[in-house]
PDB file of N, CA and C in Angstrom:
ATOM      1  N   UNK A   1       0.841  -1.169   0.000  1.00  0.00           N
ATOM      2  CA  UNK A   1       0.000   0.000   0.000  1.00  0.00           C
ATOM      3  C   UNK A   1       0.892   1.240   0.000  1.00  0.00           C
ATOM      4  N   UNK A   2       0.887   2.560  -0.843  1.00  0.00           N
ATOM      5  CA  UNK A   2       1.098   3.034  -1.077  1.00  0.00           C
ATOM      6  C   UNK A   2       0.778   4.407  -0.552  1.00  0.00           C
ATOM      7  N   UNK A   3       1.550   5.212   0.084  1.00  0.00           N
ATOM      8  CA  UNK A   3       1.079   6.480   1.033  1.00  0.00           C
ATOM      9  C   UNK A   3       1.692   7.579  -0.076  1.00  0.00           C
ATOM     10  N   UNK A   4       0.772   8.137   0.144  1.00  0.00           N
ATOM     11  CA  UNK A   4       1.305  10.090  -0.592  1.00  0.00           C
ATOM     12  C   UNK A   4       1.415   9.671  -1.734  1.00  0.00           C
ATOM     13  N   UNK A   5       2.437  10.590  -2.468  1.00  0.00           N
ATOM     14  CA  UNK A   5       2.708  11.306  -3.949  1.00  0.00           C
ATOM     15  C   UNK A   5       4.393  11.340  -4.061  1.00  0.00           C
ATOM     16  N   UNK A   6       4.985  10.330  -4.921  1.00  0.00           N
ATOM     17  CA  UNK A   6       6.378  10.569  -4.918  1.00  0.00           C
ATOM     18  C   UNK A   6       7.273   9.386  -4.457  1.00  0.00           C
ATOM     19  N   UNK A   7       8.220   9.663  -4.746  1.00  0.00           N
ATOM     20  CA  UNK A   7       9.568   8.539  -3.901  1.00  0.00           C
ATOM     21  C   UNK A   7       9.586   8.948  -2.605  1.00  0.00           C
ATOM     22  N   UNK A   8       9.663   7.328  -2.041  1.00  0.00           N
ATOM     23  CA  UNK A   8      10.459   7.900  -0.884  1.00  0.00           C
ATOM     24  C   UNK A   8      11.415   7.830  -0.346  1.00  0.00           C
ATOM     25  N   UNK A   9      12.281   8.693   0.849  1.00  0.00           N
ATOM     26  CA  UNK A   9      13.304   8.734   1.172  1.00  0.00           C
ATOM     27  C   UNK A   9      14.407   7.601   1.378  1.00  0.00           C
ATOM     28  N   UNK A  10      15.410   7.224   0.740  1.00  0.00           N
ATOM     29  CA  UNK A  10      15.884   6.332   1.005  1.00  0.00           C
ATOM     30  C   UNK A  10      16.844   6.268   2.008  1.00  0.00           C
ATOM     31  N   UNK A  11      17.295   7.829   2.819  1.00  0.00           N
ATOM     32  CA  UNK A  11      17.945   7.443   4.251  1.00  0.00           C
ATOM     33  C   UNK A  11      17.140   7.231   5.156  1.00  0.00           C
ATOM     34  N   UNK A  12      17.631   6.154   6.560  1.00  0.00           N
ATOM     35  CA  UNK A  12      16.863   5.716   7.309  1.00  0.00           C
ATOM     36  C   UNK A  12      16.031   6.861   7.977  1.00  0.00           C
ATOM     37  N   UNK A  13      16.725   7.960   8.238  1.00  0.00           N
ATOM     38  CA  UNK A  13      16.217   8.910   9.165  1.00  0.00           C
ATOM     39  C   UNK A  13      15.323   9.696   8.371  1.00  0.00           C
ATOM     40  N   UNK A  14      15.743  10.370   7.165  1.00  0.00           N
ATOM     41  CA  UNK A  14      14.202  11.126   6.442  1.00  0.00           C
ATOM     42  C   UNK A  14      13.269  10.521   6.020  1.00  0.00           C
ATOM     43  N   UNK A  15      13.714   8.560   6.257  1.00  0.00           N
ATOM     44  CA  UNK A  15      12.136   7.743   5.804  1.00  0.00           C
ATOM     45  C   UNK A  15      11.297   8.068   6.738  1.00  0.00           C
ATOM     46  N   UNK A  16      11.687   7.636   8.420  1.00  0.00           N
ATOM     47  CA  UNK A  16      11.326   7.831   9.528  1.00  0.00           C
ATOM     48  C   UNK A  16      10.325   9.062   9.465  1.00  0.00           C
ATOM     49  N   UNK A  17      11.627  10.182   9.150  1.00  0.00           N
ATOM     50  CA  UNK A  17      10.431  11.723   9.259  1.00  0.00           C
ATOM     51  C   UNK A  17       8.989  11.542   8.460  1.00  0.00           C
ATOM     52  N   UNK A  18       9.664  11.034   6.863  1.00  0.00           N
ATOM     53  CA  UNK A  18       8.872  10.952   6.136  1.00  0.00           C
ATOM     54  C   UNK A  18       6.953  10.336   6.501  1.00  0.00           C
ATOM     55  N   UNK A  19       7.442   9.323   7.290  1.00  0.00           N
ATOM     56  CA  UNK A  19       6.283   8.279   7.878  1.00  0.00           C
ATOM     57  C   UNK A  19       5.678   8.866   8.612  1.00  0.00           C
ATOM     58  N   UNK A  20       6.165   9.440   9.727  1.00  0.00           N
ATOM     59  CA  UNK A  20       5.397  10.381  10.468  1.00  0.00           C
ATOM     60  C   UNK A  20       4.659  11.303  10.033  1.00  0.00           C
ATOM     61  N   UNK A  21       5.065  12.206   8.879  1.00  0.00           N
ATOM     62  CA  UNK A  21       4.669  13.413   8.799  1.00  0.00           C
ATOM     63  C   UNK A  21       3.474  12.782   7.504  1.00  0.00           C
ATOM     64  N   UNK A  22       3.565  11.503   7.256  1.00  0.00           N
ATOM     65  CA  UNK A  22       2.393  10.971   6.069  1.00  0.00           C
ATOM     66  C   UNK A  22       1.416  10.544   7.129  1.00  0.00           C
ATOM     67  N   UNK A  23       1.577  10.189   8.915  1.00  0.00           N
ATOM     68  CA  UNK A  23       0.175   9.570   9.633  1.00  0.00           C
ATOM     69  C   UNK A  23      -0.049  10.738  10.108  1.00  0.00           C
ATOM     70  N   UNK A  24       0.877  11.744  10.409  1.00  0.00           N
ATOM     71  CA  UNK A  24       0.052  12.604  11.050  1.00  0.00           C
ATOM     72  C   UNK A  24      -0.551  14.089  10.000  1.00  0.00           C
ATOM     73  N   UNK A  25      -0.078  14.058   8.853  1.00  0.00           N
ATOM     74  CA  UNK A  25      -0.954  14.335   7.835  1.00  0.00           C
ATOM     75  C   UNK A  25      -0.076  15.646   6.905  1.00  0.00           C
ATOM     76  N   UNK A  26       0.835  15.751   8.116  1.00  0.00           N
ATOM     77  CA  UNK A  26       1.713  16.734   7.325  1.00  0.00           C
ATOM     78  C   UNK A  26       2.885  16.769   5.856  1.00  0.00           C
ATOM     79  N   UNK A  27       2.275  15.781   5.329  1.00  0.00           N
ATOM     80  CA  UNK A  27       3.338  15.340   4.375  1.00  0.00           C
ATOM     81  C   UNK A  27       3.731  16.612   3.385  1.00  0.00           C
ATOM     82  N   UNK A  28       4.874  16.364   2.884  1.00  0.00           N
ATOM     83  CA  UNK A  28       6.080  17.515   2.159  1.00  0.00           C
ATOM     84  C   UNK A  28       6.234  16.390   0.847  1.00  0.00           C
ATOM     85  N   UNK A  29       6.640  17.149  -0.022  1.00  0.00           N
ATOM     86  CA  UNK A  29       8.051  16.645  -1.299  1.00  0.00           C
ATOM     87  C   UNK A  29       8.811  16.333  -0.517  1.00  0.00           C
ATOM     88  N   UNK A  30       9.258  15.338  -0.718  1.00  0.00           N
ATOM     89  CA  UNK A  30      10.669  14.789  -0.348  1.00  0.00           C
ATOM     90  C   UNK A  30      11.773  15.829  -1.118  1.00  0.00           C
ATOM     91  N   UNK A  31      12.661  16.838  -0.556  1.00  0.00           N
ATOM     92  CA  UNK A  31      13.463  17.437  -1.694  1.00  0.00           C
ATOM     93  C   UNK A  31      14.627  16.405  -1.930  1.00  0.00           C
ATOM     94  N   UNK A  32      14.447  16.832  -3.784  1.00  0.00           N
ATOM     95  CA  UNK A  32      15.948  16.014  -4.877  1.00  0.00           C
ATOM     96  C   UNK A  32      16.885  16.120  -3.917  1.00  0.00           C
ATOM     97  N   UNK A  33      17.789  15.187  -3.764  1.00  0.00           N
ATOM     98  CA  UNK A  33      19.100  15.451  -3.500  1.00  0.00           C
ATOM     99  C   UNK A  33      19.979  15.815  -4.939  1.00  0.00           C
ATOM    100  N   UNK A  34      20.436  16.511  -4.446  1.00  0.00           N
ATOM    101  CA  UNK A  34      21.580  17.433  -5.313  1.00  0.00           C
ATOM    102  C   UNK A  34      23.238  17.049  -5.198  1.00  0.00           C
ATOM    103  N   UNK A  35      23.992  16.363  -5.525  1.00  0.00           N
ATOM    104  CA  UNK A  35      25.583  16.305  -5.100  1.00  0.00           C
ATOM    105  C   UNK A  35      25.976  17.301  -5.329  1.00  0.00           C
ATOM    106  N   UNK A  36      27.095  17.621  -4.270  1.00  0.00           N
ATOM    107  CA  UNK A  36      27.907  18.575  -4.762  1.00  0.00           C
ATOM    108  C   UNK A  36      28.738  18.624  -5.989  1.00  0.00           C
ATOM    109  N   UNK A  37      29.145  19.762  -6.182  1.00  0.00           N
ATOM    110  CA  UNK A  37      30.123  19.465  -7.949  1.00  0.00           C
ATOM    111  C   UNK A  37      31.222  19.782  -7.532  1.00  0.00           C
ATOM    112  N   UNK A  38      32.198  18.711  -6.644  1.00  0.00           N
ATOM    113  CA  UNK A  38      33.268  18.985  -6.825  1.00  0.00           C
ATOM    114  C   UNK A  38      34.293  18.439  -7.045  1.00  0.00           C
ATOM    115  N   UNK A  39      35.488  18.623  -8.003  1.00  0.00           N
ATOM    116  CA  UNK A  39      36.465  18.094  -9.072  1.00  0.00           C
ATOM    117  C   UNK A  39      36.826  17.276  -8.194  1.00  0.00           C
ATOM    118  N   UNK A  40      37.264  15.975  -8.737  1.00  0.00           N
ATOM    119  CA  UNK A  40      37.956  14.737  -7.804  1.00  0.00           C
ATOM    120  C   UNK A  40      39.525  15.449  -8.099  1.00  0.00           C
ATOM    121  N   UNK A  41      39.701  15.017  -6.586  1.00  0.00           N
ATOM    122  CA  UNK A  41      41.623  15.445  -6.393  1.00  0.00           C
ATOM    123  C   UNK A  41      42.463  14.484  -7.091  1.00  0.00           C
ATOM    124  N   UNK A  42      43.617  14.715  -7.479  1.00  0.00           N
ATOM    125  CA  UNK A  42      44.316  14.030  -7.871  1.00  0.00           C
ATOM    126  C   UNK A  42      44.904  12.427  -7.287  1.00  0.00           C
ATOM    127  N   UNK A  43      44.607  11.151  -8.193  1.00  0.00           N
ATOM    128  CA  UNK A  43      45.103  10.394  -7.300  1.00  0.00           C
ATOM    129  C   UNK A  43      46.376  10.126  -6.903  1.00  0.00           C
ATOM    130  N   UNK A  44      47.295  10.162  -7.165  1.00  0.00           N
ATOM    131  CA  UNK A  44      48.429  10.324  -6.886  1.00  0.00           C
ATOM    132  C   UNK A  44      49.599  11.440  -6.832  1.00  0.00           C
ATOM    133  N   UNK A  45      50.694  11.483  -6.152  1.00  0.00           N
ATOM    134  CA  UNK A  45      51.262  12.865  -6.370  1.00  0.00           C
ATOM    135  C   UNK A  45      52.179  13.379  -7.581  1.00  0.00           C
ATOM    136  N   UNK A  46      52.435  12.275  -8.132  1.00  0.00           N
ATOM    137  CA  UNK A  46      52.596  12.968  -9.586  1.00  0.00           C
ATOM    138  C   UNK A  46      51.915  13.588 -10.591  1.00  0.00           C
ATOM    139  N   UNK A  47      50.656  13.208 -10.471  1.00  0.00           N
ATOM    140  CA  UNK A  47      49.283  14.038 -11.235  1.00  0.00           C
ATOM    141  C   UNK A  47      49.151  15.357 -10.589  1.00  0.00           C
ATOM    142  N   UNK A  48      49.544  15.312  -9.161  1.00  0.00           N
ATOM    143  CA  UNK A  48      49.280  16.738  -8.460  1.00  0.00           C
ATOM    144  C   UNK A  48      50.342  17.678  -9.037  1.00  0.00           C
ATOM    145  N   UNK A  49      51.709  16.780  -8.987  1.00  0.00           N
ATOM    146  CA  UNK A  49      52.508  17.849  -9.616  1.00  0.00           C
ATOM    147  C   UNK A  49      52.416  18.079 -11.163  1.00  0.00           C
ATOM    148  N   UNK A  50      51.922  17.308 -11.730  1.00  0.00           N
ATOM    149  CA  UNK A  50      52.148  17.218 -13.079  1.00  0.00           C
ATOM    150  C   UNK A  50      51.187  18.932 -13.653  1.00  0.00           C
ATOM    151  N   UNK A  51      49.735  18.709 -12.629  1.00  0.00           N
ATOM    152  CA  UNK A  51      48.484  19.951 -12.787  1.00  0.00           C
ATOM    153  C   UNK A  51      49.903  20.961 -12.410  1.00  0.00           C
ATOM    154  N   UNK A  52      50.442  21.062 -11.300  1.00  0.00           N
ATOM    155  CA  UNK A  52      50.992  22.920 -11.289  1.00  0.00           C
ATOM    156  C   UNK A  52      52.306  23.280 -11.845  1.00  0.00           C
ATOM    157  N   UNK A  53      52.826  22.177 -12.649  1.00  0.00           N
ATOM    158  CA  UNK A  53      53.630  22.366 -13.670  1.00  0.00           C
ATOM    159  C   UNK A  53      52.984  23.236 -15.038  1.00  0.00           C
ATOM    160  N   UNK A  54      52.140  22.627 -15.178  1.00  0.00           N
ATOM    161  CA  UNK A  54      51.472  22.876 -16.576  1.00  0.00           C
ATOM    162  C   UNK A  54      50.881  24.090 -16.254  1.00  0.00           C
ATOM    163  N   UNK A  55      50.829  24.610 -15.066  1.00  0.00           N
ATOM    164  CA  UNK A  55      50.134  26.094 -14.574  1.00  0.00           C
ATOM    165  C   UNK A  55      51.061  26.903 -14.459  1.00  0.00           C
ATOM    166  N   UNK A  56      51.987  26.613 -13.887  1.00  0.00           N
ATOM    167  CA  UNK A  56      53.214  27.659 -14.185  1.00  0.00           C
ATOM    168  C   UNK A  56      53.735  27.351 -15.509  1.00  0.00           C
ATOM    169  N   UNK A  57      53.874  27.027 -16.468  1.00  0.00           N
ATOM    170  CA  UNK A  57      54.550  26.187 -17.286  1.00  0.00           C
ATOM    171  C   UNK A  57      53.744  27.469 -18.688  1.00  0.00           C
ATOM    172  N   UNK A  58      52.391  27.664 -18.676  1.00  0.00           N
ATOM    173  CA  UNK A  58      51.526  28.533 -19.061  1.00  0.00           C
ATOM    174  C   UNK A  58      52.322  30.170 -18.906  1.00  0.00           C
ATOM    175  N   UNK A  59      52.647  30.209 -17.840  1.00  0.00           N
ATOM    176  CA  UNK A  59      52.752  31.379 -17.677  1.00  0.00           C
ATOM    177  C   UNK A  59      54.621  31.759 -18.115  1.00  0.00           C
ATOM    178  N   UNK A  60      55.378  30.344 -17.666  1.00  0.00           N
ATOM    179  CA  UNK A  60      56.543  31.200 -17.390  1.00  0.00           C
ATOM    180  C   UNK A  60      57.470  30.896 -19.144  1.00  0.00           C
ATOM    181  N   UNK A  61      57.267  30.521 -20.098  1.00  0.00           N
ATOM    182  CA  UNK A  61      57.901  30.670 -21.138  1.00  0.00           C
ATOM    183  C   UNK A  61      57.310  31.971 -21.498  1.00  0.00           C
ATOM    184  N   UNK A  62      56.594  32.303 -21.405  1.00  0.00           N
ATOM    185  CA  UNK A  62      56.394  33.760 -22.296  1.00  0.00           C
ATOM    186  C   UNK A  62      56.947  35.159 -21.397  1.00  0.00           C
ATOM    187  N   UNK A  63      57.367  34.562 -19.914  1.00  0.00           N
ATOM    188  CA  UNK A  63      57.885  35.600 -19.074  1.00  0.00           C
ATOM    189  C   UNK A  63      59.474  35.389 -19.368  1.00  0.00           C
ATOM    190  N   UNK A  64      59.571  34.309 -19.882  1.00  0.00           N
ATOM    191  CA  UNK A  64      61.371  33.666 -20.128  1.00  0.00           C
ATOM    192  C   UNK A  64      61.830  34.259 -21.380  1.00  0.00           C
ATOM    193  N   UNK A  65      60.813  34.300 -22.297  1.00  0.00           N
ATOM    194  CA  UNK A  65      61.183  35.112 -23.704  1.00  0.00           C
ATOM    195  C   UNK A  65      61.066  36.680 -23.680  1.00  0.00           C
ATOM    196  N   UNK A  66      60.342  37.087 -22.508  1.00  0.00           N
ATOM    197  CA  UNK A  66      60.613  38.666 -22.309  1.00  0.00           C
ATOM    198  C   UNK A  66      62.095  38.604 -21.797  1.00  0.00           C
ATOM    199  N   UNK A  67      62.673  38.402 -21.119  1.00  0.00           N
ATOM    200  CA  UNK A  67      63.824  38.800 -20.085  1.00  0.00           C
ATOM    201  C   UNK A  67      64.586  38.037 -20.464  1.00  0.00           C
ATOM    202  N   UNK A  68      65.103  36.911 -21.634  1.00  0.00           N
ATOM    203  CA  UNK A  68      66.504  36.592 -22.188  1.00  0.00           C
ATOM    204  C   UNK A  68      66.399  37.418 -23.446  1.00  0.00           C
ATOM    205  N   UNK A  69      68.073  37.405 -23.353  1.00  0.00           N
ATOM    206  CA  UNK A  69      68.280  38.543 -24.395  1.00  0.00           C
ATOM    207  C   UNK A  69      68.741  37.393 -26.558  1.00  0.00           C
ATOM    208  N   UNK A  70      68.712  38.487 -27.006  1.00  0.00           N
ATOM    209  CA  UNK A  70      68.701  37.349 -28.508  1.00  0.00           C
ATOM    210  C   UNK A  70      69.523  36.158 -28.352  1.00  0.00           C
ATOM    211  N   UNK A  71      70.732  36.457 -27.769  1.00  0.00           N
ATOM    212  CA  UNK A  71      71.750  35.588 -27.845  1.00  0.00           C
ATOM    213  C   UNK A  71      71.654  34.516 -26.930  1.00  0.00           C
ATOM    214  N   UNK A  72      71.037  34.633 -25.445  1.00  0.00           N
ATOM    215  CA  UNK A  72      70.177  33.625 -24.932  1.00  0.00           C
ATOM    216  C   UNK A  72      69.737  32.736 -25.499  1.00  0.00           C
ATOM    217  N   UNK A  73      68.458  33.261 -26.343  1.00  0.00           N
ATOM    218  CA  UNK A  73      67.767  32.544 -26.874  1.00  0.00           C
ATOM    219  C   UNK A  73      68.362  31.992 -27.683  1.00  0.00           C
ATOM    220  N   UNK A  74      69.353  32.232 -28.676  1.00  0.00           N
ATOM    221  CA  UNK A  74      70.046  31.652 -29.600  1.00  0.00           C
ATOM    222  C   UNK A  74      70.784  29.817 -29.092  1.00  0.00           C
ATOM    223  N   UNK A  75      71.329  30.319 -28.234  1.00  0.00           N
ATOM    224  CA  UNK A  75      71.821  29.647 -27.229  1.00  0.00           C
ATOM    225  C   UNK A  75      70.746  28.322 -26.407  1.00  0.00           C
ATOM    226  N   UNK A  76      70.253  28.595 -26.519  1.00  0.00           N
ATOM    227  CA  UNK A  76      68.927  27.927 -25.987  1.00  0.00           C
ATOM    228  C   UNK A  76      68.325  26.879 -27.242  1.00  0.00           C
ATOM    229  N   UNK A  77      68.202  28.084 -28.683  1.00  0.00           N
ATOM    230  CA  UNK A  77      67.812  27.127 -29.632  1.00  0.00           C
ATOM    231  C   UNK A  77      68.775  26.311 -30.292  1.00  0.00           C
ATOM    232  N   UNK A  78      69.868  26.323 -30.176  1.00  0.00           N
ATOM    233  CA  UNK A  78      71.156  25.550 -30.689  1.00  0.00           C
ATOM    234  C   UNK A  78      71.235  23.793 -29.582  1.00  0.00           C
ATOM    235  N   UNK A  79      71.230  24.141 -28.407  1.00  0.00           N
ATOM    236  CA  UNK A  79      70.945  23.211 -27.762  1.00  0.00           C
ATOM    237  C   UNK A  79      70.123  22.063 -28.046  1.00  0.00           C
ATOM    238  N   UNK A  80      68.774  22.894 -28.367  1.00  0.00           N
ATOM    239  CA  UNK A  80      67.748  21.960 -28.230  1.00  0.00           C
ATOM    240  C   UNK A  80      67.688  21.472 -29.326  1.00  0.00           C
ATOM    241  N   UNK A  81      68.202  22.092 -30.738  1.00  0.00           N
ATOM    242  CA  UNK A  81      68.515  21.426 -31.820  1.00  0.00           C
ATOM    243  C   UNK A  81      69.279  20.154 -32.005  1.00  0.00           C
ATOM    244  N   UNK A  82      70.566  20.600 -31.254  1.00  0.00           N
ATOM    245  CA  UNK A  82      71.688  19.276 -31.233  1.00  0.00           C
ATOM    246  C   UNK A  82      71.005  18.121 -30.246  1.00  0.00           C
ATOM    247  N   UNK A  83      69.727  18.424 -29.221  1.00  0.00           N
ATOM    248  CA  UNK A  83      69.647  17.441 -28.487  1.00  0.00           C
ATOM    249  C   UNK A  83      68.136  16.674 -29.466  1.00  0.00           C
ATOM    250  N   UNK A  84      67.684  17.082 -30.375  1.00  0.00           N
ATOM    251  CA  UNK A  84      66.548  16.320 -31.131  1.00  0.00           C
ATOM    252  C   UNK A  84      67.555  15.929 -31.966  1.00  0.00           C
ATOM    253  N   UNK A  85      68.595  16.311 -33.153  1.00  0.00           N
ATOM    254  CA  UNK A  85      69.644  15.502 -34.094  1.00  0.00           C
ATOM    255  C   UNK A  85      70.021  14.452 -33.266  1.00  0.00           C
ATOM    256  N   UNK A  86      70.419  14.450 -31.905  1.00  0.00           N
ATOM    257  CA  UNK A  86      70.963  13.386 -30.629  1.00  0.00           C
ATOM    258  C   UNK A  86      70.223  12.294 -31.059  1.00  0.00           C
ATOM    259  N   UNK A  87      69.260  12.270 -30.833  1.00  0.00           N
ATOM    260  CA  UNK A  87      67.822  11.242 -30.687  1.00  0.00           C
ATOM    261  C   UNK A  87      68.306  10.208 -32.158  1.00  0.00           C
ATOM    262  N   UNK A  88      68.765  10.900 -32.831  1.00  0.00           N
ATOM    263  CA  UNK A  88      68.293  10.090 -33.973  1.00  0.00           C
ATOM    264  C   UNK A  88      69.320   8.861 -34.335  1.00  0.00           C
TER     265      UNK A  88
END
């Protein structure tokens, strides 16, 4: 047999309320539960570091190409050249 209008509560304690408030006449909506929205943390700590690498990582080459000078950079791209020819 079937009381009221709706689902009902599936924790023990708002069924409880629920029952009561259907004999003694006061019955409510059960309100939706809603989850919270919040981002799962990283599972391990290399994923943690891996996220604030890539956050500074955003920001600091374009602060690295303001403040080295041509020949820096020159220097920089010669390297990384001879170390991809390396690879091969």
């Amino acid at each position: 047999m079937t009381i009221g209008k709706g689902k009902r509560p599936r924790d023990p304690n708002q069924l409880a309320k629920w029952i009561v408030d259907q004999s003694v006449g006061e019955a409510r909506e059960p309100e939706p539960h809603t989850p919270l929205t919040v981002p799962a943390p990283p599972t391990t700590i290399s994923q943690y570091m891996a996220e604030i690498g890539r956050k500074g990582g955003k920001i600091g080459g374009k602060r690295r190409l303001k403040t080295m000078t041509k020949e820096a950079r020159r220097k920089v791209a010669a390297k990384a050249a001879r170390a991809r020819w390396k690879k091969r």
